[in-house]
N, C-alpha and C. Protein backbone atom coordinates (compact mmCIF):
# COMPACT_ATOMS: atom_id res chain seq x y z
N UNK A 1 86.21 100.71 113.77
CA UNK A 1 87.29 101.58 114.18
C UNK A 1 87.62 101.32 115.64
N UNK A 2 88.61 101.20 115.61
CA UNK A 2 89.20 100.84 117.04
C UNK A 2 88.94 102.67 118.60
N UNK A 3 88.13 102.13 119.71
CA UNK A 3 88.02 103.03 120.52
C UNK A 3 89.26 102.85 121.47
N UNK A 4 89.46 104.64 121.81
CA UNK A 4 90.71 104.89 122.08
C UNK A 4 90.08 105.75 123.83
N UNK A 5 90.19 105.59 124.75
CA UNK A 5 90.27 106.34 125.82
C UNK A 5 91.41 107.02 126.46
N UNK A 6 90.75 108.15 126.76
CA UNK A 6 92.12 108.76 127.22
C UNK A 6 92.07 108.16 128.37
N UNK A 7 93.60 108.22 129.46
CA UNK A 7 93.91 108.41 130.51
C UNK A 7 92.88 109.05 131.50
N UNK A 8 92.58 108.39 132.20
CA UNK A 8 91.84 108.95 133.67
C UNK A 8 92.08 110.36 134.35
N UNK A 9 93.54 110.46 134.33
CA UNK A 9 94.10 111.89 135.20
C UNK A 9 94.16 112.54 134.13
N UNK A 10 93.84 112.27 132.86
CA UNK A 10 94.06 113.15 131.28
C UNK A 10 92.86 113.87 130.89
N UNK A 11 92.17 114.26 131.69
CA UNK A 11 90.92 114.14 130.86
C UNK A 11 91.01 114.67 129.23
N UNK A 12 91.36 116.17 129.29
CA UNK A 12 91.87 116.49 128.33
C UNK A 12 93.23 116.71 127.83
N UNK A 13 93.05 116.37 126.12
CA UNK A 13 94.75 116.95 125.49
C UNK A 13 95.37 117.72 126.28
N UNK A 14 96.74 117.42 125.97
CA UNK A 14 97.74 118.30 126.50
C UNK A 14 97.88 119.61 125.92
N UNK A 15 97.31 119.68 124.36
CA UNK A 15 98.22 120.57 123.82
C UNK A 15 96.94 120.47 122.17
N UNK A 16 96.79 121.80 121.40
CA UNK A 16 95.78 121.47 120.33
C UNK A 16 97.31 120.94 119.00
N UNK A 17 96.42 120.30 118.63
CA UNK A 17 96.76 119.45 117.40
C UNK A 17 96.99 120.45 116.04
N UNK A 18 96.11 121.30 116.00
CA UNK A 18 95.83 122.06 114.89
C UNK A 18 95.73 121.34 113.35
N UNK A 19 96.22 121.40 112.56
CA UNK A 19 95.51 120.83 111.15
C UNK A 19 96.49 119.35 111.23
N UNK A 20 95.71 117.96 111.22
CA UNK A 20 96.79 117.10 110.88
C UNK A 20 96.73 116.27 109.66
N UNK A 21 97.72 116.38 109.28
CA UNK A 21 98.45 115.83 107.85
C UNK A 21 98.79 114.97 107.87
N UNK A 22 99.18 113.92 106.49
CA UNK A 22 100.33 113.11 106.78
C UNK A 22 101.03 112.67 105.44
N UNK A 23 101.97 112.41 104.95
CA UNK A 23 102.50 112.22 103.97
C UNK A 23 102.06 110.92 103.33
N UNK A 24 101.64 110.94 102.25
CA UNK A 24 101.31 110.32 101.35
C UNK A 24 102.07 108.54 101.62
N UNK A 25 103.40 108.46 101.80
CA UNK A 25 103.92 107.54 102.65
C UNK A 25 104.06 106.73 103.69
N UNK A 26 103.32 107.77 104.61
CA UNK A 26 102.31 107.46 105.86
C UNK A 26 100.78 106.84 105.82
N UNK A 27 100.30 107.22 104.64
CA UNK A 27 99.19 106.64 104.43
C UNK A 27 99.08 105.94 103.65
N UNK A 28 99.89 105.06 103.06
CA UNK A 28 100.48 103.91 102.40
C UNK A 28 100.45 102.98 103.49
N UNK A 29 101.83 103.17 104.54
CA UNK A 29 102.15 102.04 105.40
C UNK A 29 101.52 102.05 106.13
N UNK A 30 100.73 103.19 107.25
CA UNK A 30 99.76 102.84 108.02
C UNK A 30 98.47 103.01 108.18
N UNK A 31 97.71 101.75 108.74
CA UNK A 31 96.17 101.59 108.21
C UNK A 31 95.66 103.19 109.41
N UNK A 32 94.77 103.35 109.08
CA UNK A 32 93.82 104.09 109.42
C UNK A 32 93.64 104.10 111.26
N UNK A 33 93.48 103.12 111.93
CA UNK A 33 93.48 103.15 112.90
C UNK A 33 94.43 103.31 113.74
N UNK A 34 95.65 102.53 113.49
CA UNK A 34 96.88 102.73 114.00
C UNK A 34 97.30 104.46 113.68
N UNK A 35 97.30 105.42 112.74
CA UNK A 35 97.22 106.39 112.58
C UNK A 35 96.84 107.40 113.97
N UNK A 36 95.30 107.05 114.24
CA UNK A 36 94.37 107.56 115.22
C UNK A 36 94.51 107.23 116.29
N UNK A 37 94.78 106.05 116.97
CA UNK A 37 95.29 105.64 117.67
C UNK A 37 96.56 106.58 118.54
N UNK A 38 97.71 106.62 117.06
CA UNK A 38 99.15 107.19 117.68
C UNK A 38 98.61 109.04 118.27
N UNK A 39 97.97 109.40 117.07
CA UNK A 39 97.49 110.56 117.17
C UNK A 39 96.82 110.93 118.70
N UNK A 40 96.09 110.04 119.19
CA UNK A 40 95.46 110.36 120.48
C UNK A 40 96.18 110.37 121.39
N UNK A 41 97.17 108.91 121.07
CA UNK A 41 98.88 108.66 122.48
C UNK A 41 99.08 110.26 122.22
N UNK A 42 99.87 110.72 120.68
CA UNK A 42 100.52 111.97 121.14
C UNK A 42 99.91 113.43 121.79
N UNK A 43 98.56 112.83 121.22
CA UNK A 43 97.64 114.57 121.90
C UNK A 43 97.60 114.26 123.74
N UNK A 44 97.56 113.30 124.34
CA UNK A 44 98.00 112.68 125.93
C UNK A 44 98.98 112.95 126.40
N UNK A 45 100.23 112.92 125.59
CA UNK A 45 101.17 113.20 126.21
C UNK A 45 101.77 111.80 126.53
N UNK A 46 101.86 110.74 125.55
CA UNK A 46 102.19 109.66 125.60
C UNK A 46 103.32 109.95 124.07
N UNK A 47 104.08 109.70 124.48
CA UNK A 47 105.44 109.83 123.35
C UNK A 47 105.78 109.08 122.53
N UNK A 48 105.26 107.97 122.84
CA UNK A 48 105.75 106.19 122.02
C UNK A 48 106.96 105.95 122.39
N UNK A 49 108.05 105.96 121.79
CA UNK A 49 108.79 105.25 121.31
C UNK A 49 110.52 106.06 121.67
N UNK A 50 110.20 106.94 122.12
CA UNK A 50 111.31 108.32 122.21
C UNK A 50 112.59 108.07 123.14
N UNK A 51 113.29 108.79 123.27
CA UNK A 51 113.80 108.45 124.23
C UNK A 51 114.00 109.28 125.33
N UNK A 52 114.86 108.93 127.11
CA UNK A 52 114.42 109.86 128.02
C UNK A 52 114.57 111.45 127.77
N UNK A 53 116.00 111.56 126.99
CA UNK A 53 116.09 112.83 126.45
C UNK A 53 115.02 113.67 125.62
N UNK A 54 114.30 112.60 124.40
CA UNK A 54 113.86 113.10 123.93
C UNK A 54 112.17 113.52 124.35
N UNK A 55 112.07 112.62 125.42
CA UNK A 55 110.75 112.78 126.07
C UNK A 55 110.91 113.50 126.96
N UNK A 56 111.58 113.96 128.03
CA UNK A 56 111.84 115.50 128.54
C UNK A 56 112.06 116.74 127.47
N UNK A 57 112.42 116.93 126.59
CA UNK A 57 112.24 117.60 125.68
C UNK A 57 110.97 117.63 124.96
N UNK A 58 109.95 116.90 125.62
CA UNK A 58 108.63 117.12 124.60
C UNK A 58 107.70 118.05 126.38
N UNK A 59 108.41 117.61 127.21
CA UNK A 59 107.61 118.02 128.65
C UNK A 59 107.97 119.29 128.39
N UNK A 60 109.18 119.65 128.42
CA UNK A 60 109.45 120.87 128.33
C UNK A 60 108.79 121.98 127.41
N UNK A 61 108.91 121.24 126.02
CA UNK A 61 108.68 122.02 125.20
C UNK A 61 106.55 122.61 124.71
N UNK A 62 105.86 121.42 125.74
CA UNK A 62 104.82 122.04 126.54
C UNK A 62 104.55 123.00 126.95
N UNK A 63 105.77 123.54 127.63
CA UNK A 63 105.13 124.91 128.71
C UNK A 63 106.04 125.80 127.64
N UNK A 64 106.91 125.54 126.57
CA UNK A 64 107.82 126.78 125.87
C UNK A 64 107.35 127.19 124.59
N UNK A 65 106.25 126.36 124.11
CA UNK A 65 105.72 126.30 122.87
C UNK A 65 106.56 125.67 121.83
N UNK A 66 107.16 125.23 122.27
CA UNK A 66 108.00 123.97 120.98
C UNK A 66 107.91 123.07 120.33
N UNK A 67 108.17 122.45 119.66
CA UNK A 67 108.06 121.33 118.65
C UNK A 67 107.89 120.20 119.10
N UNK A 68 106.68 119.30 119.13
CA UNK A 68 106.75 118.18 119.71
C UNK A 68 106.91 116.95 118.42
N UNK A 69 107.65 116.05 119.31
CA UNK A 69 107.73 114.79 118.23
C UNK A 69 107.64 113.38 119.28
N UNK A 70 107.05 112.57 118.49
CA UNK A 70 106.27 111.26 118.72
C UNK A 70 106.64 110.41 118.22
N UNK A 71 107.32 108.96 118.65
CA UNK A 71 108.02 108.32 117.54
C UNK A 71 106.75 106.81 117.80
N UNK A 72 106.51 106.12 117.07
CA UNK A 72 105.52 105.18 117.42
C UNK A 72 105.72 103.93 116.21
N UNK A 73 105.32 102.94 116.23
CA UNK A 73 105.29 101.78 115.89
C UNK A 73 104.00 100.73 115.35
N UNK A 74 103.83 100.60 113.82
CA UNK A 74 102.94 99.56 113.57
C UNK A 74 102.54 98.51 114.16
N UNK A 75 101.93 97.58 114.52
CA UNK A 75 101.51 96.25 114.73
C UNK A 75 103.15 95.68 113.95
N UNK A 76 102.60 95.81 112.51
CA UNK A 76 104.02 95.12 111.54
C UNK A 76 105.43 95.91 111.88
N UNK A 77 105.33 96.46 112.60
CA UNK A 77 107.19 97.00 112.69
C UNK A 77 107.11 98.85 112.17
N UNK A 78 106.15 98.86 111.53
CA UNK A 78 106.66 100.47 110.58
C UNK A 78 107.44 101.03 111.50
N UNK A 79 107.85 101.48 111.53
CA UNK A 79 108.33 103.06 112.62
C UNK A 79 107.68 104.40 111.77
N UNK A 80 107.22 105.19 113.19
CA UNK A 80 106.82 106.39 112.35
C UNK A 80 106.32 107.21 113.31
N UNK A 81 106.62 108.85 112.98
CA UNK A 81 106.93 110.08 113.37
C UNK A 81 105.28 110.92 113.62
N UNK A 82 105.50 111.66 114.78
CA UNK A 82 104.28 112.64 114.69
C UNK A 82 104.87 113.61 114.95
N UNK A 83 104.68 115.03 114.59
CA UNK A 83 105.42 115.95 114.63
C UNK A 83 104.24 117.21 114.84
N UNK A 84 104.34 117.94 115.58
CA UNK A 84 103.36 119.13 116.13
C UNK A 84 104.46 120.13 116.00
N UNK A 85 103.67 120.99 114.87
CA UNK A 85 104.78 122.51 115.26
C UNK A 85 104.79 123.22 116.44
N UNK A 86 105.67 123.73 116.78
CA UNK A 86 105.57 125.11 117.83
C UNK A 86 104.54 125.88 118.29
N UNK A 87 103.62 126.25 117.24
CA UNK A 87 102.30 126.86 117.14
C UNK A 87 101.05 126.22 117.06
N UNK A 88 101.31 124.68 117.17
CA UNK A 88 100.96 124.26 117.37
C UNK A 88 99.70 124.59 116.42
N UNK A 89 99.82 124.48 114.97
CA UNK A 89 98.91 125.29 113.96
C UNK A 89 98.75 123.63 112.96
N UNK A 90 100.05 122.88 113.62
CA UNK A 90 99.80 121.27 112.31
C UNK A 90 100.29 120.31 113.17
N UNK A 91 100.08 119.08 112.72
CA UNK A 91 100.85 117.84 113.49
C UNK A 91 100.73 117.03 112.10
N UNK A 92 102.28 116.79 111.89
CA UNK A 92 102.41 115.86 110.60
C UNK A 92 102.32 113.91 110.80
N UNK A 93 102.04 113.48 110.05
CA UNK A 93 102.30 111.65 110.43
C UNK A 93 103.32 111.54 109.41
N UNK A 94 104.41 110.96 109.65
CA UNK A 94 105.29 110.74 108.45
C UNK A 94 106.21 109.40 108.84
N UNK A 95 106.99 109.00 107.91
CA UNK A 95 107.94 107.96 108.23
C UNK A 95 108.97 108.58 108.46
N UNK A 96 110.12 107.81 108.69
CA UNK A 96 111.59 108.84 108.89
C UNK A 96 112.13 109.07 107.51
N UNK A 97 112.13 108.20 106.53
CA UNK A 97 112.19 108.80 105.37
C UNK A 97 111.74 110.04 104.92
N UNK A 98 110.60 110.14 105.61
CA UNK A 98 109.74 111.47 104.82
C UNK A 98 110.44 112.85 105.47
N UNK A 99 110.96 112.26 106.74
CA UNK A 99 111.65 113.16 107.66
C UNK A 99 112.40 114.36 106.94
C-alpha cells in the first residue's frame, strides 16, 4: 500500500471525514490506493483538480460548514469526485457519472 504523508504545516485534517463511501463505480475504476491516496489530499485540504472558484469555495466552506468537493485523477485518466457533506457525517468517492 502506497504511504501517504501529510504536509508539514498540516499536521492534522482539516476537517472529519465522517463515514466514507463510494459508489460501486468508483470501486470498479479505481484501485485501492489511488482511492486513499485522493482521500488523504482531500482530508489536507488539497483539492486536486478544481478550479480557483471552486477551490475558494471549499476554503470557505471550512469555516461555514459546507459541502466540500474534490475533483482528482487516476494514474490512467479516470476523473473522479470526493464529496464531504456539510456535517460533515460522509465523504462519497464517485465518478461524475455517479454524480
Amino acid at each position: 500500500m502506497m504511504s501517504i504523508k501529510p504536509n508539514p504545516k498540516d499536521e492534522v485534517p482539516k476537517f472529519r471525514l465522517g463515514t466514507i463511501v463510494a459508489t460501486s463505480n468508483a470501486i470498479q475504476a479505481i484501485s485501492p490506493d489511488e482511492i486513499w491516496e485522493a482521500i488523504l489530499r482531500h482530508a489536507y485540504g488539497d483539492w486536486g483538480d478544481v478550479g480557483e472558484e471552486d477551490w475558494q469555495a471549499n476554503e470557505e466552506a471550512l469555516q461555514v460548514q459546507s459541502r466540500l468537493l474534490s475533483v482528482y485523477h487516476t494514474a490512467a485518466g479516470v476523473k473522479f469526485y470526493l464529496i464531504t457533506e456539510h456535517d460533515r457525517s460522509v465523504t462519497t468517492v464517485l465518478l461524475p457519472d455517479d454524480y
